[in-house]
C-alpha atoms as a PDB file:
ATOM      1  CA  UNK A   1      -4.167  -4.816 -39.527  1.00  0.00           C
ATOM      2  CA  UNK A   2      -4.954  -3.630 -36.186  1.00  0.00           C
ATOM      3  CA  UNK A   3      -6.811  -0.292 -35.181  1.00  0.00           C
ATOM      4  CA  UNK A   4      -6.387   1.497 -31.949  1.00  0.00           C
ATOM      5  CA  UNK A   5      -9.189   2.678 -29.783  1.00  0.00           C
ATOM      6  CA  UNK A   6      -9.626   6.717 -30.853  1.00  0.00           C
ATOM      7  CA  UNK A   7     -10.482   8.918 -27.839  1.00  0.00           C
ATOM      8  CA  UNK A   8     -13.378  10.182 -27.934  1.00  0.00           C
ATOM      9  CA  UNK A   9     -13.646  13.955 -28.014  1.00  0.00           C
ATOM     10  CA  UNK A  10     -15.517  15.440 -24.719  1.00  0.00           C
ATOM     11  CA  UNK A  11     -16.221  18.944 -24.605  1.00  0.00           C
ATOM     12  CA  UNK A  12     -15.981  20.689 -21.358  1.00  0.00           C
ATOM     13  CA  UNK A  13     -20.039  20.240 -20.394  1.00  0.00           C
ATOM     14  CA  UNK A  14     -20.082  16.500 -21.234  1.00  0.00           C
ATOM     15  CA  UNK A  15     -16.952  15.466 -19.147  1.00  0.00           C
ATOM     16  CA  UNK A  16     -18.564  17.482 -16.503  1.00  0.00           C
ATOM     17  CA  UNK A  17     -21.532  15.685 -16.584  1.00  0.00           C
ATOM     18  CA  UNK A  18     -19.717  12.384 -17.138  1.00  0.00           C
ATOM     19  CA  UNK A  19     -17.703  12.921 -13.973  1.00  0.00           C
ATOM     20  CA  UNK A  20     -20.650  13.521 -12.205  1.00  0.00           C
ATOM     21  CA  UNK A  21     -22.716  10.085 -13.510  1.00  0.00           C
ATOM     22  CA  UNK A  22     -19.966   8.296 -12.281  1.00  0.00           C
ATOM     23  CA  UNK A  23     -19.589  10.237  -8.826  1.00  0.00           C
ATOM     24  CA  UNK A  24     -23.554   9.591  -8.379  1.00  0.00           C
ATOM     25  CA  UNK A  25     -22.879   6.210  -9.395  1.00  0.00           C
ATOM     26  CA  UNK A  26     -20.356   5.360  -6.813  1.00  0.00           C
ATOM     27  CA  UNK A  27     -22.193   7.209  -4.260  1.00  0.00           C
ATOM     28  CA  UNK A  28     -25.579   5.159  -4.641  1.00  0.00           C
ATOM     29  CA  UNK A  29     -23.413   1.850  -4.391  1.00  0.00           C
ATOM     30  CA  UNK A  30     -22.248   3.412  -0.877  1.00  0.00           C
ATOM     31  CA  UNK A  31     -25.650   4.934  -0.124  1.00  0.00           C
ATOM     32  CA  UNK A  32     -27.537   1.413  -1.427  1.00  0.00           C
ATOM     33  CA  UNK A  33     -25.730  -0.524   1.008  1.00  0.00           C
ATOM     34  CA  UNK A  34     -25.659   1.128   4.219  1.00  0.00           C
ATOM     35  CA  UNK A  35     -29.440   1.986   2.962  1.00  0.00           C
ATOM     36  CA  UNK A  36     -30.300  -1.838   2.555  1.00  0.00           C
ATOM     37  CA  UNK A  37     -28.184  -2.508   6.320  1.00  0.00           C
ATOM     38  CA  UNK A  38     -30.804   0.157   7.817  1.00  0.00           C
ATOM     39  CA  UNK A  39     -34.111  -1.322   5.919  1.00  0.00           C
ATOM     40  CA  UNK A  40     -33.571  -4.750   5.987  1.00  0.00           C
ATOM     41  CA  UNK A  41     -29.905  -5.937   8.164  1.00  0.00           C
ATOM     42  CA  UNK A  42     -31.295  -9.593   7.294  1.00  0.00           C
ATOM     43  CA  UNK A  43     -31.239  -9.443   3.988  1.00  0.00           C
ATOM     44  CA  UNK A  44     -27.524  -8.169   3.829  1.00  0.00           C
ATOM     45  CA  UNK A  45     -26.373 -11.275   5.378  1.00  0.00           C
ATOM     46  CA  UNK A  46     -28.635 -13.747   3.126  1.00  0.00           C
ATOM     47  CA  UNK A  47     -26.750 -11.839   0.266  1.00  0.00           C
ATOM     48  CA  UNK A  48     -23.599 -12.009   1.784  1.00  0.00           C
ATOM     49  CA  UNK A  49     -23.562 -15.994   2.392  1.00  0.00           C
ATOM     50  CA  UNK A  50     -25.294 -16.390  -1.248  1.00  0.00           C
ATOM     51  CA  UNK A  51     -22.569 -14.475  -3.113  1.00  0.00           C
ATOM     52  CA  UNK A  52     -20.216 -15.955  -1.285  1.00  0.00           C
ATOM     53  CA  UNK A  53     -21.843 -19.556  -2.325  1.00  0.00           C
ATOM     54  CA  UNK A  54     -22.164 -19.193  -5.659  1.00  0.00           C
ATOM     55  CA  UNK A  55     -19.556 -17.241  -6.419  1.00  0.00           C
ATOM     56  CA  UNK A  56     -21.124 -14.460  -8.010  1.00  0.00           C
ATOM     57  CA  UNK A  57     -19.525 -10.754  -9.325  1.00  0.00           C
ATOM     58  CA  UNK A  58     -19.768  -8.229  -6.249  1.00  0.00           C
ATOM     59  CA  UNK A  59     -20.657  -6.077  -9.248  1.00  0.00           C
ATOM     60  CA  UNK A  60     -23.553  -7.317  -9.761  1.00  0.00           C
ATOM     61  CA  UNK A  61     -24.574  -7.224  -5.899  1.00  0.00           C
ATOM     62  CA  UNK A  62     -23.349  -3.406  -5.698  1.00  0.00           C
ATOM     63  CA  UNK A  63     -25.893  -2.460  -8.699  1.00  0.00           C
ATOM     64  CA  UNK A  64     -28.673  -4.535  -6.729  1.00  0.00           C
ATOM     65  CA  UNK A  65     -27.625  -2.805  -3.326  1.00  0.00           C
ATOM     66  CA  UNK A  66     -29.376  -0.169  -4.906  1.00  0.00           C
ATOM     67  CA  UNK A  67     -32.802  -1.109  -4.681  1.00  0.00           C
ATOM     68  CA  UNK A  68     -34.640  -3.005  -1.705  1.00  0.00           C
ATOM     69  CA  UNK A  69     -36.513  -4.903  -4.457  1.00  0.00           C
ATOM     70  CA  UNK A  70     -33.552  -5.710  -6.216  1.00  0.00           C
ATOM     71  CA  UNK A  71     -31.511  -6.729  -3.631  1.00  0.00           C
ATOM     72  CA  UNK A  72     -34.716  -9.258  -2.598  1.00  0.00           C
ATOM     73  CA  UNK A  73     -35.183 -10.789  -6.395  1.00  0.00           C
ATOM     74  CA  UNK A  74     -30.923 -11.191  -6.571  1.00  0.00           C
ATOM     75  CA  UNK A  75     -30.612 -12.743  -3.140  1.00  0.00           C
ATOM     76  CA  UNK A  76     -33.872 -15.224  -4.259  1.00  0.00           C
ATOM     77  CA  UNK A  77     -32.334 -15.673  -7.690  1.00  0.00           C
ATOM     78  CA  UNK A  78     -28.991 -16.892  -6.092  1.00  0.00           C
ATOM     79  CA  UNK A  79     -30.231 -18.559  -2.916  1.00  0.00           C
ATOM     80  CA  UNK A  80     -32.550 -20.839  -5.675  1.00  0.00           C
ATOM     81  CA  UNK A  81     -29.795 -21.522  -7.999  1.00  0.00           C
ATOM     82  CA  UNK A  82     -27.749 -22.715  -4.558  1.00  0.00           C
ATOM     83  CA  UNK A  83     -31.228 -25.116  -3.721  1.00  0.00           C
ATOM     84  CA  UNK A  84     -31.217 -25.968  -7.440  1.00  0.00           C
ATOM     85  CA  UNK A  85     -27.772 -27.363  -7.323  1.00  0.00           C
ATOM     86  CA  UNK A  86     -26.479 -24.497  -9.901  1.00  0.00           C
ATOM     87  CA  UNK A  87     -24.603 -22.689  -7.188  1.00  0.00           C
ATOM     88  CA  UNK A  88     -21.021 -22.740  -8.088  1.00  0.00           C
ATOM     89  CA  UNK A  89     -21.182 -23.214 -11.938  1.00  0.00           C
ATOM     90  CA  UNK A  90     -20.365 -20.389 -14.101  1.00  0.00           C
ATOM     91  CA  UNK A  91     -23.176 -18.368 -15.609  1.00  0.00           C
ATOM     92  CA  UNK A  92     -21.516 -17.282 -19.124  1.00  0.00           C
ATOM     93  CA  UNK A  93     -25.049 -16.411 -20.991  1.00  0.00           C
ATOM     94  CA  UNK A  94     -26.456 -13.863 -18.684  1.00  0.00           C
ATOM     95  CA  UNK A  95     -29.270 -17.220 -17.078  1.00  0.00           C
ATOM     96  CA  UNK A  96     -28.876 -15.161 -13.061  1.00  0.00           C
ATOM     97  CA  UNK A  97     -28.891 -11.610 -14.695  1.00  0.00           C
ATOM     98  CA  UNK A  98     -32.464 -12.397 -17.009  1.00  0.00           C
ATOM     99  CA  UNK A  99     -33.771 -14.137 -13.757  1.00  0.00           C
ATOM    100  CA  UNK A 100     -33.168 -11.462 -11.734  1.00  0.00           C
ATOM    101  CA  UNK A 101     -34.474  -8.790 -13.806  1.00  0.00           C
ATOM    102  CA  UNK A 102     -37.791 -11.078 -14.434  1.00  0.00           C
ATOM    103  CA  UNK A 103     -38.164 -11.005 -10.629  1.00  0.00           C
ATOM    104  CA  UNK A 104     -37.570  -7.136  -9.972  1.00  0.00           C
ATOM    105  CA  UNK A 105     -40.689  -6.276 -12.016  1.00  0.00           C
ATOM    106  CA  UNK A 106     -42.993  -8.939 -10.809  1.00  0.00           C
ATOM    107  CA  UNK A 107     -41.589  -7.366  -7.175  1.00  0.00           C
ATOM    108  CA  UNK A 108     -42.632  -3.804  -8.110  1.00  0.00           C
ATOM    109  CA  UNK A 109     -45.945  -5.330  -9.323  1.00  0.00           C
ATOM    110  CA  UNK A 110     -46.696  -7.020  -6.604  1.00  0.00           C
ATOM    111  CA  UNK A 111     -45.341  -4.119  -4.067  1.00  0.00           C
ATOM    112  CA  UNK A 112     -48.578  -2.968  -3.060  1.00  0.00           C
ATOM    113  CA  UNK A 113     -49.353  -6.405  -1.047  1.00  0.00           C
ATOM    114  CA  UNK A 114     -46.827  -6.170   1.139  1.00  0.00           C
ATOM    115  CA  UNK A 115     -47.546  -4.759   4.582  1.00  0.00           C
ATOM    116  CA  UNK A 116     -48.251  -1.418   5.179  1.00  0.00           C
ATOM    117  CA  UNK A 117     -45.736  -1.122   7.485  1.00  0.00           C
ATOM    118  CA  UNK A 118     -43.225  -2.640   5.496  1.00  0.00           C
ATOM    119  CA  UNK A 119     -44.106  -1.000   2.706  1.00  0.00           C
ATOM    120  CA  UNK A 120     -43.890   2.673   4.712  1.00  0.00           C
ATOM    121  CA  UNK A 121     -40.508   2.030   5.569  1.00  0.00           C
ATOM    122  CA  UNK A 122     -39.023   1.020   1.999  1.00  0.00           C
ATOM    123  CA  UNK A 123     -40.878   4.057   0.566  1.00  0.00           C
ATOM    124  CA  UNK A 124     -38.818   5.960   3.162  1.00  0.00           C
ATOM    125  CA  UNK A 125     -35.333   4.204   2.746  1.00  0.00           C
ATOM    126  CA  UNK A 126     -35.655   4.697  -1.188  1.00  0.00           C
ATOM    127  CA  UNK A 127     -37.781   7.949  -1.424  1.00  0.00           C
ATOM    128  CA  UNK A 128     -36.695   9.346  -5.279  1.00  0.00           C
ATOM    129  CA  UNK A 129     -37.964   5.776  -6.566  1.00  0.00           C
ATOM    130  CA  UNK A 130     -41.951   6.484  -6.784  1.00  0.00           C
ATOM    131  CA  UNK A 131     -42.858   2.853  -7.414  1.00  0.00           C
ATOM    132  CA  UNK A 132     -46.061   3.394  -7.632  1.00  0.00           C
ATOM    133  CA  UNK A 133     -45.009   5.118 -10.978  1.00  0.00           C
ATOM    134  CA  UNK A 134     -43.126   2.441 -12.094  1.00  0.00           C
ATOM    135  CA  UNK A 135     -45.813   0.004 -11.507  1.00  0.00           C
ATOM    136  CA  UNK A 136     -47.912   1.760 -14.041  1.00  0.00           C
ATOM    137  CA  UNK A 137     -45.544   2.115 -16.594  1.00  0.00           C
ATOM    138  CA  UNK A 138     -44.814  -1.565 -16.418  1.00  0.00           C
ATOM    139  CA  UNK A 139     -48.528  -2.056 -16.503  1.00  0.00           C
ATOM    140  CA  UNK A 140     -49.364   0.297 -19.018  1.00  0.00           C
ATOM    141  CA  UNK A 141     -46.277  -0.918 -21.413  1.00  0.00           C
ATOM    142  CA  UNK A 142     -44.064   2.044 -20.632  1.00  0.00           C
ATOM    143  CA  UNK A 143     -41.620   0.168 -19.314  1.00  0.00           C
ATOM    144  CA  UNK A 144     -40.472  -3.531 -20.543  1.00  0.00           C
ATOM    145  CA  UNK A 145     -40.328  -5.960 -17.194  1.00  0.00           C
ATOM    146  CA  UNK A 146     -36.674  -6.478 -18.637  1.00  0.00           C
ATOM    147  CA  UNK A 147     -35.507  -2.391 -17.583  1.00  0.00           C
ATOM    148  CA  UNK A 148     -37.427  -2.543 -14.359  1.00  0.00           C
ATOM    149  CA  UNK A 149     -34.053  -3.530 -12.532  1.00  0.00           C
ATOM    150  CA  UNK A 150     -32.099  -0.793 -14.519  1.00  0.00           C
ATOM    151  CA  UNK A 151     -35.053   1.737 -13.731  1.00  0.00           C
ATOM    152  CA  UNK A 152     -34.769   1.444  -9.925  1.00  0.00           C
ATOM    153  CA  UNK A 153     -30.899   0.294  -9.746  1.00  0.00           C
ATOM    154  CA  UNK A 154     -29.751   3.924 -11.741  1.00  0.00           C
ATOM    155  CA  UNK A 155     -31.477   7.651 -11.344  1.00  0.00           C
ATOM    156  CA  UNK A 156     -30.429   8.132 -15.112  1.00  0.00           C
ATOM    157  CA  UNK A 157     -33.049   5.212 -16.023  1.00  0.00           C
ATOM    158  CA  UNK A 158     -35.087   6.738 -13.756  1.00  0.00           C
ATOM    159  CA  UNK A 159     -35.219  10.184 -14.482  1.00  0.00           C
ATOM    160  CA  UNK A 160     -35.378   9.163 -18.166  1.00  0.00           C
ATOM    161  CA  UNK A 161     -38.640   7.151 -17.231  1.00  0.00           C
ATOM    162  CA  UNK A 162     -40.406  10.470 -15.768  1.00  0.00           C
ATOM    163  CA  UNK A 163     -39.127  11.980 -18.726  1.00  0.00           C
ATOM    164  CA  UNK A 164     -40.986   9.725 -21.323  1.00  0.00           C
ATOM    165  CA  UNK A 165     -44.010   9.709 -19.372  1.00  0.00           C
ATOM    166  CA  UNK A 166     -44.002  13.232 -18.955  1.00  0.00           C
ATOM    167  CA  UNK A 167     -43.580  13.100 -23.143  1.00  0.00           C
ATOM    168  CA  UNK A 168     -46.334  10.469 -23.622  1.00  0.00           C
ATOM    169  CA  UNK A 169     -48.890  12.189 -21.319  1.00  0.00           C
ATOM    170  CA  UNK A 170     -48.605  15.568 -23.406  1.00  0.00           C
ATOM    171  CA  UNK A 171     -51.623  16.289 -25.266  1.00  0.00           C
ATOM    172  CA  UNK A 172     -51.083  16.079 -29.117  1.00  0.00           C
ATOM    173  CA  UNK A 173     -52.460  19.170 -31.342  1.00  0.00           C
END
């Protein structure tokens, strides 16, 4: 026997909210790209020839448009599975997706060594991501290296990051 989807019952507040997560949403694709052209105009093209190579979801490239250090760990991700020989074949279990994400944290971790100049001008590009913050929540277990890429690709993640570290620094009495 076959069930049909039920519609789920919004009330006035939560569809406004909903239609505003997805206006935000479809806003930061916009902003991430045209952000990412500004910060780094070479990196847009190594993305664009290694989606185009391996034949990749522009979904997933629009979610790491987001983020400078996302964009970097998918472009590396694809551009090694190209070298590898693993270019064109499909990726049904998630293998580019769990790479990816494994590289955005180690890139957050490891933001600090990059030049001062470069660093200056991401911080500016991408100034309501504090990854600084983010860097010590990955370090102090806050934050699994697995939601890094979630954290800086979406301001909910985000904004529900400060939210449980503003929770966890509370003092308890």
């Amino acid at each position: 026997m076959a069930t049909s989807a039920k519609r789920p019952k919004l009330n006035e507040t939560q569809a406004h909210r909903l239609v505003h997560n997805l206006n935000c949403a479809q806003a930061a694709e916009s902003l991430g790209l045209i952000r990412l052209k500004t910060c780094l105009p070479s990196l847009v093209d190594r993305l664009a020839v290694a989606l185009k190579a391996t034949r990749v979801h522009q979904r997933n490239a629009d979610l790491a448009c987001r983020h400078v250090l996302c964009a970097e760990a998918l472009v590396e991700v694809l551009e090694s599975r190209i070298a590898d020989g693993r270019g064109r074949r499909g990726d049904a279990r998630g293998a580019i997706v769990e790479e990816y994400g494994a590289l955005v944290s180690g890139k957050v971790l490891g933001f600090s060594k990059r030049p001062a100049a470069e660093r200056r001008r991401i911080q500016a590009a991408y100034p309501e991501v504090d990854l600084k913050l983010v860097g010590r929540a990955i370090k102090a277990g806050k934050l699994e290296p697995e939601f890094v890429a979630g954290v800086l690709e979406e301001e909910v993640n985000y904004r529900a990051l400060l939210r449980t570290l503003r929770l966890s620094s509370r003092p308890r009495g």
